[in-house]
Protein backbone atom coordinates (compact mmCIF):
# COMPACT_ATOMS: atom_id res chain seq x y z
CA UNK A 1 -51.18 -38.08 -110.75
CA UNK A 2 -48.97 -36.90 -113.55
CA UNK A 3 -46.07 -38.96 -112.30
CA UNK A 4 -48.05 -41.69 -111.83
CA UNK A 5 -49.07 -41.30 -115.56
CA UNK A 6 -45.74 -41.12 -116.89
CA UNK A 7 -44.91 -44.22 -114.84
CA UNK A 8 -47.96 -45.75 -116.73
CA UNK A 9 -47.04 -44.95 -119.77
CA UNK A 10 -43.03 -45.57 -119.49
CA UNK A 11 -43.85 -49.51 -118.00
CA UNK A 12 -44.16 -51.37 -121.62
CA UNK A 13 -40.53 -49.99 -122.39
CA UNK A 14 -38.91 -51.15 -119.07
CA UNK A 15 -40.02 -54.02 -119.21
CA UNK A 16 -39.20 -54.78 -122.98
CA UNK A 17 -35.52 -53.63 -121.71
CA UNK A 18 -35.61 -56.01 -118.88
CA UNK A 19 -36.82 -58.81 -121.52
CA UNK A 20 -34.43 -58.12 -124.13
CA UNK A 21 -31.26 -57.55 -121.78
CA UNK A 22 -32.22 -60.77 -120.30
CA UNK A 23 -32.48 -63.02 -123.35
CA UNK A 24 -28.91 -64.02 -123.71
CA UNK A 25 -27.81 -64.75 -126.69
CA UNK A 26 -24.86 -67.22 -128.01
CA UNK A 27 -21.79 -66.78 -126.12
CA UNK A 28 -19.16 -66.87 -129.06
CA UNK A 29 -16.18 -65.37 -127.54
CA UNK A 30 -14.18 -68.78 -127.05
CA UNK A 31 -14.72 -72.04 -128.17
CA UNK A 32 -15.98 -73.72 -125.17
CA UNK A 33 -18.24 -71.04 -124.51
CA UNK A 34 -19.29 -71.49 -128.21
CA UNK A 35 -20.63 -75.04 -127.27
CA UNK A 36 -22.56 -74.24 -124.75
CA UNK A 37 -26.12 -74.48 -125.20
CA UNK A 38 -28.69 -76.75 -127.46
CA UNK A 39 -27.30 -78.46 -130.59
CA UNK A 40 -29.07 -80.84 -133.13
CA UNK A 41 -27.72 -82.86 -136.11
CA UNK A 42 -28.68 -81.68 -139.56
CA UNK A 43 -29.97 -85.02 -141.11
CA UNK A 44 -32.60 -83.89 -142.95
CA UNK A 45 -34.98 -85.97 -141.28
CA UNK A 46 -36.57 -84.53 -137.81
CA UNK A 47 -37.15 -88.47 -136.89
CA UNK A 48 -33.56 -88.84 -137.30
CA UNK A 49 -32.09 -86.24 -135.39
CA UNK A 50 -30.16 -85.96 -131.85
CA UNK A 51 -29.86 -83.46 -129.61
CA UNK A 52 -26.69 -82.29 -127.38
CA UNK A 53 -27.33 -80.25 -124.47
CA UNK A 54 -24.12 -78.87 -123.28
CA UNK A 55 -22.91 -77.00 -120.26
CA UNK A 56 -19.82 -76.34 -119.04
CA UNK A 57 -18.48 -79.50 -118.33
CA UNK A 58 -21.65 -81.84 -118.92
CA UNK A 59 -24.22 -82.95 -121.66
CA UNK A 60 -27.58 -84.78 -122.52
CA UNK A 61 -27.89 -86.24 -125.86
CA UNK A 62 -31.63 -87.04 -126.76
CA UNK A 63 -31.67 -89.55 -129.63
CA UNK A 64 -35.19 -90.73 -130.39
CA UNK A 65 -36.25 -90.59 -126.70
CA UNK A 66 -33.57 -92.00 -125.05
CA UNK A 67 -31.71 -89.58 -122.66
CA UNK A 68 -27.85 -90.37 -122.11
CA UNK A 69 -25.83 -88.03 -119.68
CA UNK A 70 -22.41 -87.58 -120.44
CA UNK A 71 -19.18 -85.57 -119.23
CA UNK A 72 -16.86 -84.19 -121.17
CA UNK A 73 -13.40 -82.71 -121.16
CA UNK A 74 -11.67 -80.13 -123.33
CA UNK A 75 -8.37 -81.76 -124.82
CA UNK A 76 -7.69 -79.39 -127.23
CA UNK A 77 -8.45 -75.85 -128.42
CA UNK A 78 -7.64 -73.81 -131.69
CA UNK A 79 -9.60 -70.28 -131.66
CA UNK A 80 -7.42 -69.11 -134.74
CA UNK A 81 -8.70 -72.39 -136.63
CA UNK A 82 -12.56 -72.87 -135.41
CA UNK A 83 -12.09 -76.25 -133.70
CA UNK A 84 -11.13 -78.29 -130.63
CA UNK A 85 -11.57 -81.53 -129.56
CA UNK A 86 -13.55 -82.95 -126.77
CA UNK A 87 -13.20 -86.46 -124.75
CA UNK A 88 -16.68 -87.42 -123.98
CA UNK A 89 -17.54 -90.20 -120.80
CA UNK A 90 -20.82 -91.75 -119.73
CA UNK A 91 -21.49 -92.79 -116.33
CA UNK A 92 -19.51 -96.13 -116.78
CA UNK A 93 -16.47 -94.89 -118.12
CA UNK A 94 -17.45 -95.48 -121.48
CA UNK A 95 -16.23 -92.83 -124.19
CA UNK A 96 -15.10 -91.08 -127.17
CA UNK A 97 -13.44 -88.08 -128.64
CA UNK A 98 -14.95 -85.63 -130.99
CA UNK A 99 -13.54 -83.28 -132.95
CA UNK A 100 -15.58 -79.99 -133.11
CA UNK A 101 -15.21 -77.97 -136.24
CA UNK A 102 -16.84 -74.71 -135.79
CA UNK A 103 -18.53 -72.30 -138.53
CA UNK A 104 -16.41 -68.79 -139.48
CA UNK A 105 -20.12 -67.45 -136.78
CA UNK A 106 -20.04 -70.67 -134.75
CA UNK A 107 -23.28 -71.85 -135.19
CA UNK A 108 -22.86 -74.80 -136.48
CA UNK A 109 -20.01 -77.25 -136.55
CA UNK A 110 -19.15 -80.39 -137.97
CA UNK A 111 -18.41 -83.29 -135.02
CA UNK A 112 -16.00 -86.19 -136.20
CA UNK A 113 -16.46 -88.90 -133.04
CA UNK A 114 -13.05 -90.87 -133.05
CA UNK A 115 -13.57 -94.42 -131.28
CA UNK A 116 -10.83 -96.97 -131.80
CA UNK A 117 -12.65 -100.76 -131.75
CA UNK A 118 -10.88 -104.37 -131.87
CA UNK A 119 -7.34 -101.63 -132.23
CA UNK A 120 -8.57 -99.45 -135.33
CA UNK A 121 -9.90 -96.09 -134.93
CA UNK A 122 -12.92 -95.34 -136.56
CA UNK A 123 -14.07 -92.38 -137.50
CA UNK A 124 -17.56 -91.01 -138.17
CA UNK A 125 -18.57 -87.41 -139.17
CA UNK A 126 -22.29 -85.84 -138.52
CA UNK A 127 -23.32 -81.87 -138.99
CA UNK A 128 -24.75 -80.48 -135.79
CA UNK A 129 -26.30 -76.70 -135.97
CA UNK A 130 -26.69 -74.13 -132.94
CA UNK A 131 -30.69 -74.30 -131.92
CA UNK A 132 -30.65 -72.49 -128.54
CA UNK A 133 -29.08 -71.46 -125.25
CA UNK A 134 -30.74 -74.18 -123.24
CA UNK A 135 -28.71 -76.68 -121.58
CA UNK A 136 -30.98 -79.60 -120.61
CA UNK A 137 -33.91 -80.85 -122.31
């Protein structure tokens, strides 16, 4: 019985253990693994904003309903600097490059999309910040 009781009485910690130990937090430790997870644009304006999902070699962005599933590719990398650049694909071969910028904590990061159209490349700059560790909506 008295085992039984300190079983009892020992369950709410174990189990707050197993809860915190498996609530993974942001994987920082390189920059691809710094990407991975839930992102949304800071505009300001919650009707306005997007949202990346990104795993390791795919992502969903969610812009006012409208789901999109892309690929992307790692074409550069600078740990020392905070940033590396991405080529991103849809499903028909359509794409773009982004430059990531990361925060000194990486989590958030300032996304520059490079697209060249009629032969001039246009760039466009957005603020995204780190929401969560989920990786579809």
């Amino acid at each position: 019985m008295k085992h039984l009781k300190t079983v009892l009485i020992s369950m709410p910690f174990v189990i707050c253990l197993v809860l915190i130990a498996g609530c993974g937090g942001h994987d920082t430790s390189t920059l691809p693994k710094s990407l991975i997870g839930h992102w949304v644009t800071k505009t300001g304006d919650k009707s306005g904003e997007t949202h990346y999902y990104f795993d390791s070699s795919t992502s969903v962005m969610m812009d006012e309903g409208t789901r999109t599933d892309l690929s992307y590719t790692v074409l550069e990398s600078n740990e020392s600097e905070n940033w590396m650049k991405i080529r991103v694909k849809s499903p028909y071969g359509m794409g773009h490059d982004k430059h990531l910028a990361f925060s000194p904590e990486r989590k958030s990061l300032n996304a520059t999309i490079e697209s060249e159209i009629f032969g001039e490349t246009i760039s466009i700059s957005f603020e995204w910040e780190y929401v969560d560790a989920k990786t579809t909506p």
